[in-house]
C-alpha atoms as a PDB file:
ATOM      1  CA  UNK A   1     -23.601  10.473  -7.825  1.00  0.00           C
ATOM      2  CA  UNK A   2     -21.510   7.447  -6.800  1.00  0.00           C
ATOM      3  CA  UNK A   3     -18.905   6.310  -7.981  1.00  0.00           C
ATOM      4  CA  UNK A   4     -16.269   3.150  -7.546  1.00  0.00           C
ATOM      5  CA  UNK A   5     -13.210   3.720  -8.379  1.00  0.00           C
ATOM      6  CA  UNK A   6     -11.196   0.367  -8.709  1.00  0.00           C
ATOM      7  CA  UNK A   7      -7.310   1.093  -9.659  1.00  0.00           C
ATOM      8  CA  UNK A   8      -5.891  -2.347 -11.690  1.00  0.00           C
ATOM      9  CA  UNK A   9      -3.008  -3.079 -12.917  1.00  0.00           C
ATOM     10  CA  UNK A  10      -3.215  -4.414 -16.263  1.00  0.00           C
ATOM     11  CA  UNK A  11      -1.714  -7.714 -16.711  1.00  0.00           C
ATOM     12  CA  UNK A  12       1.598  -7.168 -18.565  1.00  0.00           C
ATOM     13  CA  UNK A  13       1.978  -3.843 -18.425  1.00  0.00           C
ATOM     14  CA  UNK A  14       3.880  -3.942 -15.012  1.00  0.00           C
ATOM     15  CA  UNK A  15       6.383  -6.324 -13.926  1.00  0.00           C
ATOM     16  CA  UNK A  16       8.484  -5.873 -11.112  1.00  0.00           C
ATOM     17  CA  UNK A  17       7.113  -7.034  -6.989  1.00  0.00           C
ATOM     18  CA  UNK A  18       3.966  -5.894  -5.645  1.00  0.00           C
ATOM     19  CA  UNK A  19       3.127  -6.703  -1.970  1.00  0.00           C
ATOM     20  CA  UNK A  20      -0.753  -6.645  -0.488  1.00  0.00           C
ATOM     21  CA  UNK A  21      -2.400  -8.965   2.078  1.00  0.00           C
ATOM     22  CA  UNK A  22      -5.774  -8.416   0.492  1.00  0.00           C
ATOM     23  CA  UNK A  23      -7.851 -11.318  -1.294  1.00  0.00           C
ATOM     24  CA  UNK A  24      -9.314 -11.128  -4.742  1.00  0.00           C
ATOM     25  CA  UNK A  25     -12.709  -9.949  -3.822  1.00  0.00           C
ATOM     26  CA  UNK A  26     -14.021  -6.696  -1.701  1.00  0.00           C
ATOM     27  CA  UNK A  27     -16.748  -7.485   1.042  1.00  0.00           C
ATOM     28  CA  UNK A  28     -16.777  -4.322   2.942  1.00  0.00           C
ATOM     29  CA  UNK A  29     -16.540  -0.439   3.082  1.00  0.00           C
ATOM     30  CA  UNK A  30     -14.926   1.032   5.816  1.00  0.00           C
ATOM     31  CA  UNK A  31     -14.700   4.496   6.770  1.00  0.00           C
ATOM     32  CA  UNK A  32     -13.861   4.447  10.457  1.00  0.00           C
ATOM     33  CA  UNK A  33     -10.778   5.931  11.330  1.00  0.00           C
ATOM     34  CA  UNK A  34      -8.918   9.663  10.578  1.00  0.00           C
ATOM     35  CA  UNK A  35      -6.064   7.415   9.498  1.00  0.00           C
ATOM     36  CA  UNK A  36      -6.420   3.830   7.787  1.00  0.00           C
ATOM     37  CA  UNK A  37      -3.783   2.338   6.051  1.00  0.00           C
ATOM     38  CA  UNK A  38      -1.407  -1.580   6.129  1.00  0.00           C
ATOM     39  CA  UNK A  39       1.710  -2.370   7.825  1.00  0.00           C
ATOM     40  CA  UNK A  40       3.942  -4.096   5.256  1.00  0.00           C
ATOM     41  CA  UNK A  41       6.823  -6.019   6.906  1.00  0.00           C
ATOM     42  CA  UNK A  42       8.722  -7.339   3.965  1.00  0.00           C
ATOM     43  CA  UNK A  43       9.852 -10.679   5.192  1.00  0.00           C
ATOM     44  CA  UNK A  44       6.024 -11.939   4.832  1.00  0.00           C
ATOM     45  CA  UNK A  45       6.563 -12.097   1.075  1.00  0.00           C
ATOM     46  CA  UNK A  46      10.733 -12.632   0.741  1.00  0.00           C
ATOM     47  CA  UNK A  47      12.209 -14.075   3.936  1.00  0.00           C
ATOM     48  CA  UNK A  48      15.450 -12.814   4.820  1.00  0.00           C
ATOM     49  CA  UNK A  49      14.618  -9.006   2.814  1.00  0.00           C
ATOM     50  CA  UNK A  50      16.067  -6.001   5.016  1.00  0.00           C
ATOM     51  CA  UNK A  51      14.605  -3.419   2.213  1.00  0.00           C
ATOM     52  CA  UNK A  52      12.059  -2.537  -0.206  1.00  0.00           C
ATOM     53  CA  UNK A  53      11.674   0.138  -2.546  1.00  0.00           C
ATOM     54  CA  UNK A  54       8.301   1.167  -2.744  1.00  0.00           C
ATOM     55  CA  UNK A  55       7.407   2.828  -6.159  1.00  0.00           C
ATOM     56  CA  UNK A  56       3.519   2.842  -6.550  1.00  0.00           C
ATOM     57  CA  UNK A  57       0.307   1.963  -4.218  1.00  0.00           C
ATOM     58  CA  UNK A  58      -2.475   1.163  -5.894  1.00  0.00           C
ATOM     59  CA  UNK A  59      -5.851   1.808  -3.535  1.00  0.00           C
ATOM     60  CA  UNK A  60      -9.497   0.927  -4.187  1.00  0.00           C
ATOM     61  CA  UNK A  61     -11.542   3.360  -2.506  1.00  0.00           C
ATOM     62  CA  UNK A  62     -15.742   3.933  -3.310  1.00  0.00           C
ATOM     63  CA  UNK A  63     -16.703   7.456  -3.475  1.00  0.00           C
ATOM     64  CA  UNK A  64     -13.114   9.137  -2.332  1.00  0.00           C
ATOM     65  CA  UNK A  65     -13.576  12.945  -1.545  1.00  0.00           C
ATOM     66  CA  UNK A  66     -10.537  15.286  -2.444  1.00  0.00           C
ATOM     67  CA  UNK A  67      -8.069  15.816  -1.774  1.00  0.00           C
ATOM     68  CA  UNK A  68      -6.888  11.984  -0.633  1.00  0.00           C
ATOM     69  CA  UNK A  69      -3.170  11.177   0.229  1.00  0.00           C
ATOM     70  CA  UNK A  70      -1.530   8.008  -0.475  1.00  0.00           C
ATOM     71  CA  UNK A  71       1.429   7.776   2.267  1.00  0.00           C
ATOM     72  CA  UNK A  72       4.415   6.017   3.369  1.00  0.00           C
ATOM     73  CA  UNK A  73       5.405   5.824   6.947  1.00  0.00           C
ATOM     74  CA  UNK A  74       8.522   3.888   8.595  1.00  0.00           C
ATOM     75  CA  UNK A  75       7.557   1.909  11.557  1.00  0.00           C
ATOM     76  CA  UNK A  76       6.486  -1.475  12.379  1.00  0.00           C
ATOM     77  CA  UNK A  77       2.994  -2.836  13.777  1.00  0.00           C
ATOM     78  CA  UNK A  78       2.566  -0.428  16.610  1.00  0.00           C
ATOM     79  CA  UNK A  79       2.507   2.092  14.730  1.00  0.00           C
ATOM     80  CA  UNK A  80       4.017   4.756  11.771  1.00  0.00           C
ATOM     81  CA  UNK A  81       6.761   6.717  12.591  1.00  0.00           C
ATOM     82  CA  UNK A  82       8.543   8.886  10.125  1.00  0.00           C
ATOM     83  CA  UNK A  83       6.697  10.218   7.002  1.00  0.00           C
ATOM     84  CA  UNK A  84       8.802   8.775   3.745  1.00  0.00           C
ATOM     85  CA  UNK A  85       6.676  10.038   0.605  1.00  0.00           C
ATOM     86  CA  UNK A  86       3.122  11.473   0.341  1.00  0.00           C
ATOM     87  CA  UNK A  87       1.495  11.991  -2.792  1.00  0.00           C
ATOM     88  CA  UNK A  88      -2.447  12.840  -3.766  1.00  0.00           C
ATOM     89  CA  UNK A  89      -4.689  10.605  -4.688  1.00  0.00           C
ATOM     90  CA  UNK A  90      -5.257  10.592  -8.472  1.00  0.00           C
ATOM     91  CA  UNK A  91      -8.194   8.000  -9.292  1.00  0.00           C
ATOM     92  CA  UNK A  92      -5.393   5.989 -10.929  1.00  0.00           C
ATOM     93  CA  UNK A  93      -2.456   3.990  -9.442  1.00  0.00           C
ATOM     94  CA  UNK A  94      -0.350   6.524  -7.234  1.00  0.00           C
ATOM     95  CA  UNK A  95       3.378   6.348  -8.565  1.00  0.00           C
ATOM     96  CA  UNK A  96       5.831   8.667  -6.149  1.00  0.00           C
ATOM     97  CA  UNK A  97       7.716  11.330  -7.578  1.00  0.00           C
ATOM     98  CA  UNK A  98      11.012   9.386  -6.762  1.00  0.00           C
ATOM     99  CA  UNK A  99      11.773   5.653  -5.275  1.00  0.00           C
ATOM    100  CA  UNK A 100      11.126   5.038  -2.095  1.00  0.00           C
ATOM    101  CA  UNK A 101      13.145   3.013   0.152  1.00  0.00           C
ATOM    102  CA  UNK A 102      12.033   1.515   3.619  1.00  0.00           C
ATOM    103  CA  UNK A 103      13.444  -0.528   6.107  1.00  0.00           C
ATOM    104  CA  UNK A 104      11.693  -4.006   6.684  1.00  0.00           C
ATOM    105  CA  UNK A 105       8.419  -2.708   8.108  1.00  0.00           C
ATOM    106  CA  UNK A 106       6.814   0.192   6.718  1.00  0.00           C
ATOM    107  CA  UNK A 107       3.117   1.311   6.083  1.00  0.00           C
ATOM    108  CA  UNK A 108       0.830   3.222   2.947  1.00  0.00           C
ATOM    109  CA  UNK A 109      -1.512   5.171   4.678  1.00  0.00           C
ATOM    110  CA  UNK A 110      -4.237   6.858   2.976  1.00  0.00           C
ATOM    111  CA  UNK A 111      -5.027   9.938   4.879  1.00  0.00           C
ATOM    112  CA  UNK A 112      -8.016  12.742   4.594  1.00  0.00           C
ATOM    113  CA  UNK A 113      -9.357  15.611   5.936  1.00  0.00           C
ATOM    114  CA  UNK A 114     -12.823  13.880   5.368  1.00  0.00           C
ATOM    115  CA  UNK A 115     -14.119  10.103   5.289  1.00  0.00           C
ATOM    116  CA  UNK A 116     -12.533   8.254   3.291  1.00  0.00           C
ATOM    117  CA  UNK A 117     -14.712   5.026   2.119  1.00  0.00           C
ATOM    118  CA  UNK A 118     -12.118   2.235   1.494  1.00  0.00           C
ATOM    119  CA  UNK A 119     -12.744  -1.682   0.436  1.00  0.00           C
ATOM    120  CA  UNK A 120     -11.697  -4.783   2.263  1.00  0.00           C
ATOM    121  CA  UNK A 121     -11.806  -8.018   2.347  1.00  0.00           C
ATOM    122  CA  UNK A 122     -12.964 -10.317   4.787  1.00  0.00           C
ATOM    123  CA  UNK A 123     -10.070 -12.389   5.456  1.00  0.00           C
ATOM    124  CA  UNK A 124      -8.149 -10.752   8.339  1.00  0.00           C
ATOM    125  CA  UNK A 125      -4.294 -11.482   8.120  1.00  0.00           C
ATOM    126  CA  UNK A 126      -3.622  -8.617  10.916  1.00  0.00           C
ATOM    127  CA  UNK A 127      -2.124  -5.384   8.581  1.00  0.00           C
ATOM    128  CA  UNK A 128      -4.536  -3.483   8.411  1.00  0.00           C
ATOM    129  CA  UNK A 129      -5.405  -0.680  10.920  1.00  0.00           C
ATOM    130  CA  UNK A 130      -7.084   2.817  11.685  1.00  0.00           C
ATOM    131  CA  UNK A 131      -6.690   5.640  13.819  1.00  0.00           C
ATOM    132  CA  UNK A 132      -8.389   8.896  15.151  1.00  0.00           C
ATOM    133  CA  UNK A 133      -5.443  10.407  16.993  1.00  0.00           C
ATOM    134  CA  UNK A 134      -2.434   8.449  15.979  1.00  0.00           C
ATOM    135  CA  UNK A 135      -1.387   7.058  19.329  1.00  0.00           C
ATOM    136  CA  UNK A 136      -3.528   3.918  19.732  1.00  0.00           C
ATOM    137  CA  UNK A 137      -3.859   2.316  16.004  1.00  0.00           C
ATOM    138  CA  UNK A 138      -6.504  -0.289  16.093  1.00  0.00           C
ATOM    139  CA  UNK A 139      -6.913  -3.396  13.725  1.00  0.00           C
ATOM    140  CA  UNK A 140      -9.743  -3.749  11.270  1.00  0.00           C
ATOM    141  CA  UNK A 141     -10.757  -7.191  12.650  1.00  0.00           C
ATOM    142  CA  UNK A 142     -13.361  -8.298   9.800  1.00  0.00           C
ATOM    143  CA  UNK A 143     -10.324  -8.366   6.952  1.00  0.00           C
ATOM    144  CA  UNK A 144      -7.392  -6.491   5.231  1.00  0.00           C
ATOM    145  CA  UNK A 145      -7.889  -3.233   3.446  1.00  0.00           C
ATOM    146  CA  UNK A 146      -7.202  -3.238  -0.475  1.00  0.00           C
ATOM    147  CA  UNK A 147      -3.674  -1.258  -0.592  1.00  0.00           C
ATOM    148  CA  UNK A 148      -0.936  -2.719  -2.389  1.00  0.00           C
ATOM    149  CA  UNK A 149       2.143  -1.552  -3.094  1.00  0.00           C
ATOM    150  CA  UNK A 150       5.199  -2.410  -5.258  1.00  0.00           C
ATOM    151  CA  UNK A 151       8.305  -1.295  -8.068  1.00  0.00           C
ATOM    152  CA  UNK A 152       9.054  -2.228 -11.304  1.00  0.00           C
ATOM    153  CA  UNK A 153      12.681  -1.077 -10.440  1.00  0.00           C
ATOM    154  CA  UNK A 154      13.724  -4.849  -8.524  1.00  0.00           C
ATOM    155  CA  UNK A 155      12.816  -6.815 -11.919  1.00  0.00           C
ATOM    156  CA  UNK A 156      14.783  -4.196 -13.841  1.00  0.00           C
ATOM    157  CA  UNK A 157      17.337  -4.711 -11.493  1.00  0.00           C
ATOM    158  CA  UNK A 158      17.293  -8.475 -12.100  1.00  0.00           C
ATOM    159  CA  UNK A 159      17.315  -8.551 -15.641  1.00  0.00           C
ATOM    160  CA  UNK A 160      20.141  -5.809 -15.727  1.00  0.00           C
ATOM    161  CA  UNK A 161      23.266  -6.509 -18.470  1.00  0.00           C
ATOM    162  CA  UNK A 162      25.528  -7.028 -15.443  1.00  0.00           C
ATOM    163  CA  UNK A 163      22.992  -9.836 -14.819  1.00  0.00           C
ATOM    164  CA  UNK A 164      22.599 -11.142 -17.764  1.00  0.00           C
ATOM    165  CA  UNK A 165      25.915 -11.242 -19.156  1.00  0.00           C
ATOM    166  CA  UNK A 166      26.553 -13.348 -15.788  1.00  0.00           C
ATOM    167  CA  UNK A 167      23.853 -15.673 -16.617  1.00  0.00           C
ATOM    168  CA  UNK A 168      25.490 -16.700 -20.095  1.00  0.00           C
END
């Protein structure tokens, strides 16, 4: 049997920043790749930003097979470098045991030892990428995978009493 697993966020029951270069609607299944994942670089959504703190991913995948790893790498686009936080796929929105901090350009790679079937869209923005041997990463040309990622911890961090007593 097949299934589709979409992970949402439901509206109001997260605040906080989430950052994805996917559109609204899926238009293709990939499963190319040993490694597929984006490459986030953080001044794309707040220019200026040195850091991020990466909390959850949320990943829509169509039949996943188990054990699937949701992953964060350091590194920029040629390629991931240093492992930050790996966690297993759930069928629900990943959250990682503790905060995780990257520099300006990281990835979420979702890793496998078999095919993993994951949805895109068809709107290529150029951060999204695969790999069989994790030397040469190439881009998914037709559009941008659907893997997001993002805290609640930065609007906590905004609203904090320090903050607010400020504010008044």
């Amino acid at each position: 049997m097949k299934t589709l697993i979409l992970v949402l966020l439901a509206a109001g029951t997260m605040t906080g920043e989430g950052l994805s270069y996917h559109g609204a609607a899926p238009a293709w299944i990939f499963s190319g790749g040993v490694s597929r994942g984006t490459w986030f670089n953080v001044e794309d959504f707040f220019p200026g930003a040195a850091e991020f703190t990466v909390e959850w991913a949320e990943i829509w995948l169509y039949d996943p097979p188990a054990p699937v790893f949701a992953e964060i790498w350091s590194g920029g686009e040629s390629g991931p470098v240093n492992i930050l936080a790996q966690k297993e796929f759930s069928g629900t929105t990943i959250w990682f045991d503790e905060p995780v901090i990257t520099n300006g350009e990281f990835w979420c790679l979702v890793t496998s030892s078999d095919p993993v079937n994951l949805l895109a869209d068809n709107d290529p923005d150029g951060h999204s990428f695969h790999s069989d041997d994790w030397l040469v990463w190439e881009q998914f040309d037709p559009g941008e995978f659907f893997i997001s990622v993002g805290n609640i911890t930065e609007e906590l961090r905004r609203y904090s009493w320090a903050a607010l007593k400020t504010a008044f």
